[in-house]
C-alpha atoms as a PDB file:
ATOM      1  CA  UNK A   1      63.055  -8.140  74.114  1.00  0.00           C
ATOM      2  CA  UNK A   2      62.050 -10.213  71.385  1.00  0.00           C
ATOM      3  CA  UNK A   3      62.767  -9.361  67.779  1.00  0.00           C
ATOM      4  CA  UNK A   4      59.838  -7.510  66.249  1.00  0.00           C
ATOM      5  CA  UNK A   5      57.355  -9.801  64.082  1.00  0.00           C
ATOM      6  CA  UNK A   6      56.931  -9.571  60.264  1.00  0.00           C
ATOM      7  CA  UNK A   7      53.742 -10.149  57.995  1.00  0.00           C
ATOM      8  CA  UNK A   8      54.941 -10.428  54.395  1.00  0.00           C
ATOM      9  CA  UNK A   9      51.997 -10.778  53.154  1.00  0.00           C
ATOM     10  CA  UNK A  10      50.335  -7.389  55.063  1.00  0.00           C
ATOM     11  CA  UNK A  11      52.873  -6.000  53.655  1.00  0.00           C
ATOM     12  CA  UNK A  12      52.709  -6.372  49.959  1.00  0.00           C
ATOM     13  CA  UNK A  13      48.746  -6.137  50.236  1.00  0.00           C
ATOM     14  CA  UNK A  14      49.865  -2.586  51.540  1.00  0.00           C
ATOM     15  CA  UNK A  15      52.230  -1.590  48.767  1.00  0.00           C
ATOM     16  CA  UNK A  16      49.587  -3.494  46.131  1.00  0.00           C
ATOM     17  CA  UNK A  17      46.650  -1.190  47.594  1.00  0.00           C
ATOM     18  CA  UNK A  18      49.245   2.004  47.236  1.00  0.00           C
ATOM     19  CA  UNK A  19      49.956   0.836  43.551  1.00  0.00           C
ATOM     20  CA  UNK A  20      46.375   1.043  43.002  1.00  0.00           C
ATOM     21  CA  UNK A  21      45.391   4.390  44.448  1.00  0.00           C
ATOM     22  CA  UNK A  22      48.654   6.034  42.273  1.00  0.00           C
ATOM     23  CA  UNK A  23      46.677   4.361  39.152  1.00  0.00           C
ATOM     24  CA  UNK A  24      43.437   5.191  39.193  1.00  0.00           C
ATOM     25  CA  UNK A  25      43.941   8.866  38.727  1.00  0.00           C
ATOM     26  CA  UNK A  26      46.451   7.926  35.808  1.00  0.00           C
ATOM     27  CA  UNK A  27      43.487   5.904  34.347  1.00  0.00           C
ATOM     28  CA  UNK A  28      41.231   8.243  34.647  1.00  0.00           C
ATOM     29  CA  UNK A  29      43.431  11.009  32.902  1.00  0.00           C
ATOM     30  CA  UNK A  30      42.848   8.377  30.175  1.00  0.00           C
ATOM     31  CA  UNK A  31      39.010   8.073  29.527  1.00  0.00           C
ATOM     32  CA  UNK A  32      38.572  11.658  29.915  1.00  0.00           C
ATOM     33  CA  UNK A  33      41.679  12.612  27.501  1.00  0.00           C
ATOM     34  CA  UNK A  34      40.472  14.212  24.488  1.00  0.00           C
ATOM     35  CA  UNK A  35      42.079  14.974  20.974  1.00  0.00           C
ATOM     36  CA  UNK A  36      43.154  19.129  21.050  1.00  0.00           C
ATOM     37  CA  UNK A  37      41.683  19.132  17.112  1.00  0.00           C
ATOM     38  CA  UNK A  38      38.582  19.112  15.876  1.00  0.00           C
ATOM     39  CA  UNK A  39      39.101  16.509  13.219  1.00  0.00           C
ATOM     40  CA  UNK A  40      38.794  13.062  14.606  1.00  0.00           C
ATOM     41  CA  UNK A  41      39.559   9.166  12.781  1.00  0.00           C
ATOM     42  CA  UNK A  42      36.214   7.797  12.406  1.00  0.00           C
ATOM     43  CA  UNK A  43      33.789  10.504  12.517  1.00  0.00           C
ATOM     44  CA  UNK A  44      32.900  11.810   8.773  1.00  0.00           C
ATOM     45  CA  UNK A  45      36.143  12.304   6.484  1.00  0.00           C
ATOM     46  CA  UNK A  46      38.456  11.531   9.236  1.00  0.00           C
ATOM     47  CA  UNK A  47      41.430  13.633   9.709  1.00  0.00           C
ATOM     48  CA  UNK A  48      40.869  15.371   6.531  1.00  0.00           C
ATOM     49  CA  UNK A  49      38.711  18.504   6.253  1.00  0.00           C
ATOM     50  CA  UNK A  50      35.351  17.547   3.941  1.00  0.00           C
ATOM     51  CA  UNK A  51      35.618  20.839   2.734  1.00  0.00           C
ATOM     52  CA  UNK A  52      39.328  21.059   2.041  1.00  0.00           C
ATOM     53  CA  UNK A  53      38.478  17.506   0.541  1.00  0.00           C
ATOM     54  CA  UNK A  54      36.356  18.710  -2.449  1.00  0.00           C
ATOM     55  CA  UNK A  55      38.076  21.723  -2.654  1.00  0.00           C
ATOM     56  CA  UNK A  56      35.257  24.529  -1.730  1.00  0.00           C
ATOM     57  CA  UNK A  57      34.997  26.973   1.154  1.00  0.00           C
ATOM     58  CA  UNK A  58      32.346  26.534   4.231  1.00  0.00           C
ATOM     59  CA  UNK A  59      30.172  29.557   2.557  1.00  0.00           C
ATOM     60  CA  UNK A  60      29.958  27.372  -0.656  1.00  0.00           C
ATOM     61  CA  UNK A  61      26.375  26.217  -1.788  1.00  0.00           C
ATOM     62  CA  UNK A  62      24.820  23.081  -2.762  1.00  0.00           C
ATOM     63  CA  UNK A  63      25.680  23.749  -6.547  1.00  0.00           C
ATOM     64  CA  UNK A  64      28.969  24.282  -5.802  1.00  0.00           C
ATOM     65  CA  UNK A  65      29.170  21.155  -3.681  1.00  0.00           C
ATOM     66  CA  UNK A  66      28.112  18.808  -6.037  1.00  0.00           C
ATOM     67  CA  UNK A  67      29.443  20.580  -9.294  1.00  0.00           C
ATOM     68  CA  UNK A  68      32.733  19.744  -7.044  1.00  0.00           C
ATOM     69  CA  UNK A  69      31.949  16.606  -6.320  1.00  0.00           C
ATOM     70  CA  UNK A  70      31.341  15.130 -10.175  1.00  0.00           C
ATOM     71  CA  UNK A  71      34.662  16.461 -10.997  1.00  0.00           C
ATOM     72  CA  UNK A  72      36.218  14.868  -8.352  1.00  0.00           C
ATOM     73  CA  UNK A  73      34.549  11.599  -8.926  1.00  0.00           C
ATOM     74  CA  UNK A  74      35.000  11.310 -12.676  1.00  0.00           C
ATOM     75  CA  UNK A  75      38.495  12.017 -12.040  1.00  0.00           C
ATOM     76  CA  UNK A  76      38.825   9.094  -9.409  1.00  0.00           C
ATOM     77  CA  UNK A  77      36.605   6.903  -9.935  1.00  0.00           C
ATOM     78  CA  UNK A  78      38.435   3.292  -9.944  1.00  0.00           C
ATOM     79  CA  UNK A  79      37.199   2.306 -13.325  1.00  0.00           C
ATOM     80  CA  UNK A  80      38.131   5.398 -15.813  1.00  0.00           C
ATOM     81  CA  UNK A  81      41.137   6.546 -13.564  1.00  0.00           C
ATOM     82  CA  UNK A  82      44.084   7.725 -15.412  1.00  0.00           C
ATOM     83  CA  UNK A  83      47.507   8.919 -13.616  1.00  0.00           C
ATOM     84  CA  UNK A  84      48.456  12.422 -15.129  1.00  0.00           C
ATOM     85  CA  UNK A  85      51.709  13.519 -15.245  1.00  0.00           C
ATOM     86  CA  UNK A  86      52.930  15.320 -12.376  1.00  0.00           C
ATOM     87  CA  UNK A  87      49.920  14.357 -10.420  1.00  0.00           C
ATOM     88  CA  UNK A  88      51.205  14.788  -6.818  1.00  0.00           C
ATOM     89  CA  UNK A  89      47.818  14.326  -5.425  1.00  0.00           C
ATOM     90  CA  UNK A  90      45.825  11.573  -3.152  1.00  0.00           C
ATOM     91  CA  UNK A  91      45.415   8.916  -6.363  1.00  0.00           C
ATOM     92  CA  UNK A  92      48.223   8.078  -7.630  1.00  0.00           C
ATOM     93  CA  UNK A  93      48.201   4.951  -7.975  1.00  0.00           C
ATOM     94  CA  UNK A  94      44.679   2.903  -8.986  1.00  0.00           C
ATOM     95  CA  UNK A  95      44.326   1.698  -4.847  1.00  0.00           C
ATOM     96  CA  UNK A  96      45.209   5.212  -3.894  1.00  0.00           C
ATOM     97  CA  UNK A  97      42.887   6.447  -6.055  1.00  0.00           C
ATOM     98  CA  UNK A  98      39.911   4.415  -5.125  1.00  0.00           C
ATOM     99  CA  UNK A  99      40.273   5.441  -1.505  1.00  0.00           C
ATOM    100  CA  UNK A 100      39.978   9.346  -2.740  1.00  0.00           C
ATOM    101  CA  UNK A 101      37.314   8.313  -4.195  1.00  0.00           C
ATOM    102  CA  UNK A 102      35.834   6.949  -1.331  1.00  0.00           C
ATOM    103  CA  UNK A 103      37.072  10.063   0.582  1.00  0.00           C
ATOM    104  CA  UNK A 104      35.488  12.174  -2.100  1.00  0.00           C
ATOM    105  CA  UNK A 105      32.092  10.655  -1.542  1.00  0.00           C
ATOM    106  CA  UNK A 106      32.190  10.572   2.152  1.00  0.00           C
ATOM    107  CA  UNK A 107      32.458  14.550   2.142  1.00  0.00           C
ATOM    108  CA  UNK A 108      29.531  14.737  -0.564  1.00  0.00           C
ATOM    109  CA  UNK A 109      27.886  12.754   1.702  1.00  0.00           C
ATOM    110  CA  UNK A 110      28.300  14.831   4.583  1.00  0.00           C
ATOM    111  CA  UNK A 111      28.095  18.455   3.206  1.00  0.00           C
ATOM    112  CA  UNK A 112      24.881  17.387   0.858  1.00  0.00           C
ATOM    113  CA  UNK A 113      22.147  17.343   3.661  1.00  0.00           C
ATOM    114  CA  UNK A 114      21.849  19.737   5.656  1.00  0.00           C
ATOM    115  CA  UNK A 115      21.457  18.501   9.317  1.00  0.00           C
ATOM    116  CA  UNK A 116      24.903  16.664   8.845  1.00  0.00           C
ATOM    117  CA  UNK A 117      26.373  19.412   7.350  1.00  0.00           C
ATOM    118  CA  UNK A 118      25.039  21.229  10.456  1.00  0.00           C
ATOM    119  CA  UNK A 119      26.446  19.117  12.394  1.00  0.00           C
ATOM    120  CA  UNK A 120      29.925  18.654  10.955  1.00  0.00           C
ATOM    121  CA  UNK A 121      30.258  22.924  11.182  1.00  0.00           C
ATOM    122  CA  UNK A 122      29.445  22.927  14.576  1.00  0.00           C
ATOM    123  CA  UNK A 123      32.308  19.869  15.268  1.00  0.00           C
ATOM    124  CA  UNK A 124      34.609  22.100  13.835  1.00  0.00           C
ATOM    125  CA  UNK A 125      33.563  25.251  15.807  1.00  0.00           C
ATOM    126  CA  UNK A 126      33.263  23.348  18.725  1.00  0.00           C
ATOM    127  CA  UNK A 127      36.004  20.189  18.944  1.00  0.00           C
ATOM    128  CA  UNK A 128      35.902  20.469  22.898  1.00  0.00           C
ATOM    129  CA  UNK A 129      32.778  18.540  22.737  1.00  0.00           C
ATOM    130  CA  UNK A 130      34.120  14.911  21.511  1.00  0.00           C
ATOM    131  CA  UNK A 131      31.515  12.837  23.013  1.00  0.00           C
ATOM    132  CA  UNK A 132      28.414  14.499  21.859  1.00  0.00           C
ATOM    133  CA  UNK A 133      29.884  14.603  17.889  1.00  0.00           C
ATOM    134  CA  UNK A 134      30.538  10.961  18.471  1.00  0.00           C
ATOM    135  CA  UNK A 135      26.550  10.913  19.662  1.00  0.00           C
ATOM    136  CA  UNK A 136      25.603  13.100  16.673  1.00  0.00           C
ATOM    137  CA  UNK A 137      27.233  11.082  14.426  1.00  0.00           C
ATOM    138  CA  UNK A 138      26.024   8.032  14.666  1.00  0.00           C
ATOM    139  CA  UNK A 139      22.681   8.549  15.750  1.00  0.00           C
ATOM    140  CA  UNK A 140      22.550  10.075  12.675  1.00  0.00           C
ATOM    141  CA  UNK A 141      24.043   7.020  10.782  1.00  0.00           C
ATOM    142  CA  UNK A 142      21.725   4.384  12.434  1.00  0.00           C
ATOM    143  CA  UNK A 143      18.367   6.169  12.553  1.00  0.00           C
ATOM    144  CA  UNK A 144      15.910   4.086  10.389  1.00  0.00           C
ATOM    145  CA  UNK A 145      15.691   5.379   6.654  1.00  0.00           C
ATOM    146  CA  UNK A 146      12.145   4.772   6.888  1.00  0.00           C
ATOM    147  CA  UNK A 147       9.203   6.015   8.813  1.00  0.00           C
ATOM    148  CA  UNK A 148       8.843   3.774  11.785  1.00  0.00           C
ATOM    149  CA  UNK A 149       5.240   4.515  11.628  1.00  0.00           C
ATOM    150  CA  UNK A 150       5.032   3.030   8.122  1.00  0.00           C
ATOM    151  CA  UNK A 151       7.039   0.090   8.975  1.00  0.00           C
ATOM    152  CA  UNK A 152       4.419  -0.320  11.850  1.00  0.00           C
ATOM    153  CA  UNK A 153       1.719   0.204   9.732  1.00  0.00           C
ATOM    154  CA  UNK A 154       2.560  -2.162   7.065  1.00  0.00           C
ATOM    155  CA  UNK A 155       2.802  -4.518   9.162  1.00  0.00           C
ATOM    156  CA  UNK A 156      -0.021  -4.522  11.440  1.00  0.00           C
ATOM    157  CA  UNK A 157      -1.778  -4.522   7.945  1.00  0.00           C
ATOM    158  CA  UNK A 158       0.094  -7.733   6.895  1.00  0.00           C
ATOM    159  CA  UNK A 159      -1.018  -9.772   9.868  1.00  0.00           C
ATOM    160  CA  UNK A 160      -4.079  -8.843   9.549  1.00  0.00           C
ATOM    161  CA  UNK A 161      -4.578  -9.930   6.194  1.00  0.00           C
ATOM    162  CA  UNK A 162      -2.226 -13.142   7.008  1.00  0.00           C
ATOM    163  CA  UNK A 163      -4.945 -13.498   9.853  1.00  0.00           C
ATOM    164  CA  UNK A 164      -8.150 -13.252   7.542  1.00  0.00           C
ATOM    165  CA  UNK A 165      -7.080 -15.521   5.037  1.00  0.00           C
ATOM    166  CA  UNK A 166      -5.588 -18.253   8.145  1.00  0.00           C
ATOM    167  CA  UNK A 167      -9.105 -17.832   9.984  1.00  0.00           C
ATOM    168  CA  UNK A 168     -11.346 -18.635   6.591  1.00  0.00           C
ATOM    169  CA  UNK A 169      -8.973 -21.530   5.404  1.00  0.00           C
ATOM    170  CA  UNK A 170      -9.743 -22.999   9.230  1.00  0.00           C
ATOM    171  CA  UNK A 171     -13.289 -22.200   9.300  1.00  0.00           C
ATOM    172  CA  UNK A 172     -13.238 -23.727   5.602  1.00  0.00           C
ATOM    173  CA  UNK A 173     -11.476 -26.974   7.157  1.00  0.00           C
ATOM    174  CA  UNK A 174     -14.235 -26.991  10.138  1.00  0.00           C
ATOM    175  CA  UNK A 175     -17.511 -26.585   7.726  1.00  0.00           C
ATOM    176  CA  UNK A 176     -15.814 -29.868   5.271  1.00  0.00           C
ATOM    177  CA  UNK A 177     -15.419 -31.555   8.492  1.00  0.00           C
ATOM    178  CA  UNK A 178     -18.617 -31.793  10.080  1.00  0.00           C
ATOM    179  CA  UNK A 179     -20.538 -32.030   6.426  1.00  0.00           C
ATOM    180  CA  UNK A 180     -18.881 -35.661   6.719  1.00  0.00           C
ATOM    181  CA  UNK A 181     -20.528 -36.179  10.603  1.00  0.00           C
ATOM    182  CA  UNK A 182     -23.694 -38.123  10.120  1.00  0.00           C
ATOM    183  CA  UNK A 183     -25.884 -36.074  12.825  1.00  0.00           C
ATOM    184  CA  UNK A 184     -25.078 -32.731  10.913  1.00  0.00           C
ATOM    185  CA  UNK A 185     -24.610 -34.037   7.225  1.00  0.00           C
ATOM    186  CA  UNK A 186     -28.680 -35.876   7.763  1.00  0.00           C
ATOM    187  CA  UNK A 187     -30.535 -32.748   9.133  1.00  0.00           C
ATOM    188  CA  UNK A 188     -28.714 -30.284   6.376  1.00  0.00           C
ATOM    189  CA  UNK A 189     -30.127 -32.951   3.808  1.00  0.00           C
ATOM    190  CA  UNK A 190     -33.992 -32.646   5.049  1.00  0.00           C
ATOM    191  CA  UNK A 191     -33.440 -29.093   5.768  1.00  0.00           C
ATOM    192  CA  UNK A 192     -32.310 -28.904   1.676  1.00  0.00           C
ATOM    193  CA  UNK A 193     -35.269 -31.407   0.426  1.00  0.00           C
ATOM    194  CA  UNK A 194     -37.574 -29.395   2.498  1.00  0.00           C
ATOM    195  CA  UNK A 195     -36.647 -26.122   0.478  1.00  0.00           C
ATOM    196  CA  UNK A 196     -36.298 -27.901  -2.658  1.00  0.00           C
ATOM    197  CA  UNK A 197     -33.087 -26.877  -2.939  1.00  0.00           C
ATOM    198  CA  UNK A 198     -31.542 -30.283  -3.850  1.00  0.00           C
ATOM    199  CA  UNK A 199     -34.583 -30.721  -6.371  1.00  0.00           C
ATOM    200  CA  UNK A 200     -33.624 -27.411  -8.122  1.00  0.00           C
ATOM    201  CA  UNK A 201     -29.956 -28.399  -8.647  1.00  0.00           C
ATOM    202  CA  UNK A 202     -30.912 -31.499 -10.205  1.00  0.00           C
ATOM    203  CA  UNK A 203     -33.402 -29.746 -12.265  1.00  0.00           C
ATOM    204  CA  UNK A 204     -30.407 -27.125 -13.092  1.00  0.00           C
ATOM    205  CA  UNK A 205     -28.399 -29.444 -14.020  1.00  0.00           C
ATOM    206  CA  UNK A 206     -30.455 -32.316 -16.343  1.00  0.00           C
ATOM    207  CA  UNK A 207     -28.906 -32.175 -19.551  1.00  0.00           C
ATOM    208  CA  UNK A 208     -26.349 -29.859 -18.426  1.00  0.00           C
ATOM    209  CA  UNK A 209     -24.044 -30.543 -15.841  1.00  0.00           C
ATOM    210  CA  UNK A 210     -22.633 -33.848 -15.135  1.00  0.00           C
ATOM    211  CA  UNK A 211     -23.073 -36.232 -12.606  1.00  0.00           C
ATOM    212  CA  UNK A 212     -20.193 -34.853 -10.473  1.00  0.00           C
ATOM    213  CA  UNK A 213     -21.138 -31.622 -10.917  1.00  0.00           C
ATOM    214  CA  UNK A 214     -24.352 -32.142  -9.497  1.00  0.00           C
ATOM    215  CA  UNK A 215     -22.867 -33.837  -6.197  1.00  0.00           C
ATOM    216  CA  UNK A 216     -20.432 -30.891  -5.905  1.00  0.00           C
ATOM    217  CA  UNK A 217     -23.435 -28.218  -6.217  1.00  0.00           C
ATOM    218  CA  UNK A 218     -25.265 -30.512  -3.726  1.00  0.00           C
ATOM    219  CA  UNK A 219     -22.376 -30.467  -1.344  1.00  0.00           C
ATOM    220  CA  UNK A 220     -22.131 -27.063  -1.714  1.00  0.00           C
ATOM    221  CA  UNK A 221     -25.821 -26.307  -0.623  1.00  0.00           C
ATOM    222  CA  UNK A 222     -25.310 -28.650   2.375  1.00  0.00           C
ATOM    223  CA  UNK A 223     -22.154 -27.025   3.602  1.00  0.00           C
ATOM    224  CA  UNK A 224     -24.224 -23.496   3.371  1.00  0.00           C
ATOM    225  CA  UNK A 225     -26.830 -25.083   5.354  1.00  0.00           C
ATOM    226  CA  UNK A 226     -24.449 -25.623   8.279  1.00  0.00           C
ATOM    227  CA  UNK A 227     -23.018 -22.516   7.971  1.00  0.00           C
ATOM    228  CA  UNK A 228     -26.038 -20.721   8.562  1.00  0.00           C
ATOM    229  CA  UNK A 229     -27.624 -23.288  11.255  1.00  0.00           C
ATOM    230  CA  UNK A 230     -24.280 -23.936  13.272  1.00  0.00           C
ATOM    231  CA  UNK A 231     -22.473 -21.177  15.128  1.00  0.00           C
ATOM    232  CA  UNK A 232     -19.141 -22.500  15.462  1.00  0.00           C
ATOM    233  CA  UNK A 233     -16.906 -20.627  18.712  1.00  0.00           C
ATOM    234  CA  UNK A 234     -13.671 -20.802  19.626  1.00  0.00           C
ATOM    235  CA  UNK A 235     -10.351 -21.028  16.724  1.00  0.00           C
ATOM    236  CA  UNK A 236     -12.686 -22.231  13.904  1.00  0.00           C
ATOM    237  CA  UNK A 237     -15.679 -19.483  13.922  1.00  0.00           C
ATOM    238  CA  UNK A 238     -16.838 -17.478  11.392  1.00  0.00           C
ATOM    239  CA  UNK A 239     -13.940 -14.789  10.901  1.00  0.00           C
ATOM    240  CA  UNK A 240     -15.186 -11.345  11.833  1.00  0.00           C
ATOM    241  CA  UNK A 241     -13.610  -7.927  10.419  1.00  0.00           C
ATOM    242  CA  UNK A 242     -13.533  -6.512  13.967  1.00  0.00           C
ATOM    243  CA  UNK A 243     -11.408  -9.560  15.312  1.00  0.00           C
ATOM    244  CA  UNK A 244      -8.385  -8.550  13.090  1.00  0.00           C
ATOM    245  CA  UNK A 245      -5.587  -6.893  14.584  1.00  0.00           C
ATOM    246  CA  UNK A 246      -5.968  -4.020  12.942  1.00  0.00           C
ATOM    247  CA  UNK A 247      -9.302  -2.987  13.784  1.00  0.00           C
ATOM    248  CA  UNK A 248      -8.674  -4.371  17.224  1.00  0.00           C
ATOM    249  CA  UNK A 249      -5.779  -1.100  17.361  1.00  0.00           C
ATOM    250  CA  UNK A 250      -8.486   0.810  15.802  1.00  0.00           C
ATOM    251  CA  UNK A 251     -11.109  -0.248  18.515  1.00  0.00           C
ATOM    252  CA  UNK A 252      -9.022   0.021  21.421  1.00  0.00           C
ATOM    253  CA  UNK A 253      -9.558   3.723  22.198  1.00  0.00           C
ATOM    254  CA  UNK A 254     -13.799   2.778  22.339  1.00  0.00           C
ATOM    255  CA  UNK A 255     -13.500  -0.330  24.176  1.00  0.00           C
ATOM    256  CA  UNK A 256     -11.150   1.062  26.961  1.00  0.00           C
ATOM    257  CA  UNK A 257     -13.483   4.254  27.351  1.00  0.00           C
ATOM    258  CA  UNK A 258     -16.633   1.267  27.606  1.00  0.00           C
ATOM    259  CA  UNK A 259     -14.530  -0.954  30.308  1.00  0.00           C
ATOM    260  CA  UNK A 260     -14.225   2.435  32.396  1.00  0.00           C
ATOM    261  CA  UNK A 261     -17.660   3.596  32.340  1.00  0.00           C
ATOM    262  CA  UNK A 262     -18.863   0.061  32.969  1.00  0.00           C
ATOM    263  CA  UNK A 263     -16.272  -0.330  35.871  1.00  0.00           C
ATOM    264  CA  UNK A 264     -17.533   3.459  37.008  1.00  0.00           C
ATOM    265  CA  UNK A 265     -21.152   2.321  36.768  1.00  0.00           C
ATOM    266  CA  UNK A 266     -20.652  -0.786  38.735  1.00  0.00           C
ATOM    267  CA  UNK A 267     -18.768   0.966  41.699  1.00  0.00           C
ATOM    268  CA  UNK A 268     -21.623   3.003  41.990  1.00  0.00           C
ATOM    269  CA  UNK A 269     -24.180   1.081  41.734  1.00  0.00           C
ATOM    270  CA  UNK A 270     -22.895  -1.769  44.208  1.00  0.00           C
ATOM    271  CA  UNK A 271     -19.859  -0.141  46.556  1.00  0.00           C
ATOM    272  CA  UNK A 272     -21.538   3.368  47.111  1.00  0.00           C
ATOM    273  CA  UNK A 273     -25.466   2.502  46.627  1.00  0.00           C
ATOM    274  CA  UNK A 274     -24.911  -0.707  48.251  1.00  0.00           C
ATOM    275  CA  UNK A 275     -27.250  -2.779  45.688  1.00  0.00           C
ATOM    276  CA  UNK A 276     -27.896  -6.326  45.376  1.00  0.00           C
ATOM    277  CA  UNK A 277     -26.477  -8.372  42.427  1.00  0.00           C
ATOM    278  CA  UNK A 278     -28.628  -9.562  39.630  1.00  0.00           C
ATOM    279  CA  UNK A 279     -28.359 -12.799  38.209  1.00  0.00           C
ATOM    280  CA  UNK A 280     -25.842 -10.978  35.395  1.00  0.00           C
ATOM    281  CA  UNK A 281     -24.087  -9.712  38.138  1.00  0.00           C
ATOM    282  CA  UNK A 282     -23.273 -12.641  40.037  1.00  0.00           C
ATOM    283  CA  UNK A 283     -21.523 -14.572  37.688  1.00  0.00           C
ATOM    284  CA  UNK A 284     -19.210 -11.305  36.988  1.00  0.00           C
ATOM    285  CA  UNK A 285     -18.691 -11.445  40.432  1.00  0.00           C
ATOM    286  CA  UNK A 286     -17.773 -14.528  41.465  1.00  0.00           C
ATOM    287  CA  UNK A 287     -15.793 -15.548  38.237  1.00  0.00           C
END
């Protein structure tokens, strides 16, 4: 018989694959390891107690707290730190003693409100629970300081005033422009002589107002004439208070409840009733 046939490769794909299953469970054991105490590096004071840190007991109130917490500060604060003899404690030395003051504050910190002080008894009672005092935490630390309905607020009312202001300074810019087009410019003038309204500024201003003054009042009345006799659509019209965004927000609510009733009416009338379009109705229709 023939000697038997060998795949090297087979085989160390096999012992590769048998490598793999022995270290998954080894990895595993890993990500679900957790720390047997409750204190943990990164989450409030660390691996120090914030109670042990300023010195009070977990019954002690908010007095107490913070009566603890100025002593503690003035005595470490960077800038009037002073080493007293025989001081075997956290500062030291002036770096030392800037991080316990750092420490210091982090506990005031945490023990001053109430919700994270909440939250930092019931890590302690309850260290089994790693991942959700990680959650706490910093869902805690990165909430907004600020109303999110103010900030949405404010700034709804920002572009809308940003938005009035843009919409007159174009409608402003379209009302110049077409007071310098002939066609519009000559029928403003006879609609003004006809009212006597260029009469009356010159009469206004004899012996008054100068030359220039007179052309700009003049202007002035012809530009007002086209305002009123031209209707101008589309990015330079007239700006309208119910156009800005705000009252658009405001509006919403009324014009949704219109487009329903109008799209309930319609059904009726037409799909169940079976009635013939208008002329109105046609160009909904087929546009």
């Amino acid at each position: 018989m023939g000697s038997p046939l060998h795949f090297p490769g087979w085989a160390a794909g096999a012992a590769g694959r048998r490598s793999y299953v022995l270290l998954a469970p080894f990895l595993l054991t890993l990500l679900l390891v957790r720390p047997s105490g409750a204190l943990v590096e990164g989450l409030y004071c660390g691996t120090r107690d914030c109670y042990e840190v300023l010195g009070v007991s977990r019954s002690a109130g908010k007095a107490e707290i913070a009566r603890a917490y100025r002593q503690l500060a003035r005595r470490y604060h960077p800038d009037r730190y002073r080493p007293e003899p025989g001081d075997e404690g956290p500062g030291r030395t002036p770096q030392s003693a800037e991080e316990a003051f750092l420490l210091v504050a982090t506990a005031y910190e945490t023990l001053k409100d109430e919700e994270t002080r909440k939250d930092y008894d019931y890590m302690l009672d309850h260290p089994e629970e790693y991942y959700s005092h990680y959650y706490h935490y910093y869902s805690r630390r990165l909430a907004p300081k600020v109303d999110v309905r103010v900030v949405i607020l404010v700034s709804v009312c920002a572009i809308s005033v940003f938005q009035f202001f843009s919409w007159w300074n174009s409608y402003n810019k379209a009302i110049s422009y077409l007071a310098t087009v002939p066609k519009y410019r000559i029928q403003a003038t006879e609609i003004a002589k006809q009212q006597g309204l260029l009469k009356k500024a010159k009469e206004k201003g004899k012996n008054k107002k100068s030359k220039e003054e007179i052309r700009d009042e003049e202007e002035n009345i012809i530009k007002n004439i086209i305002k009123s006799k031209i209707d101008i659509k589309g990015g330079y019209q007239k700006p309208q208070i119910c156009d800005l965004l705000l009252f658009q927000i405001i509006l919403a609510p009324f014009h949704l409840c219109s487009y329903i009733v109008w799209y309930c009416r319609w059904i009726y009338n037409f799909n169940i009733k079976g009635k013939e379009y208008g002329e109105e109705e046609r160009l909904v229709h087929y546009t």
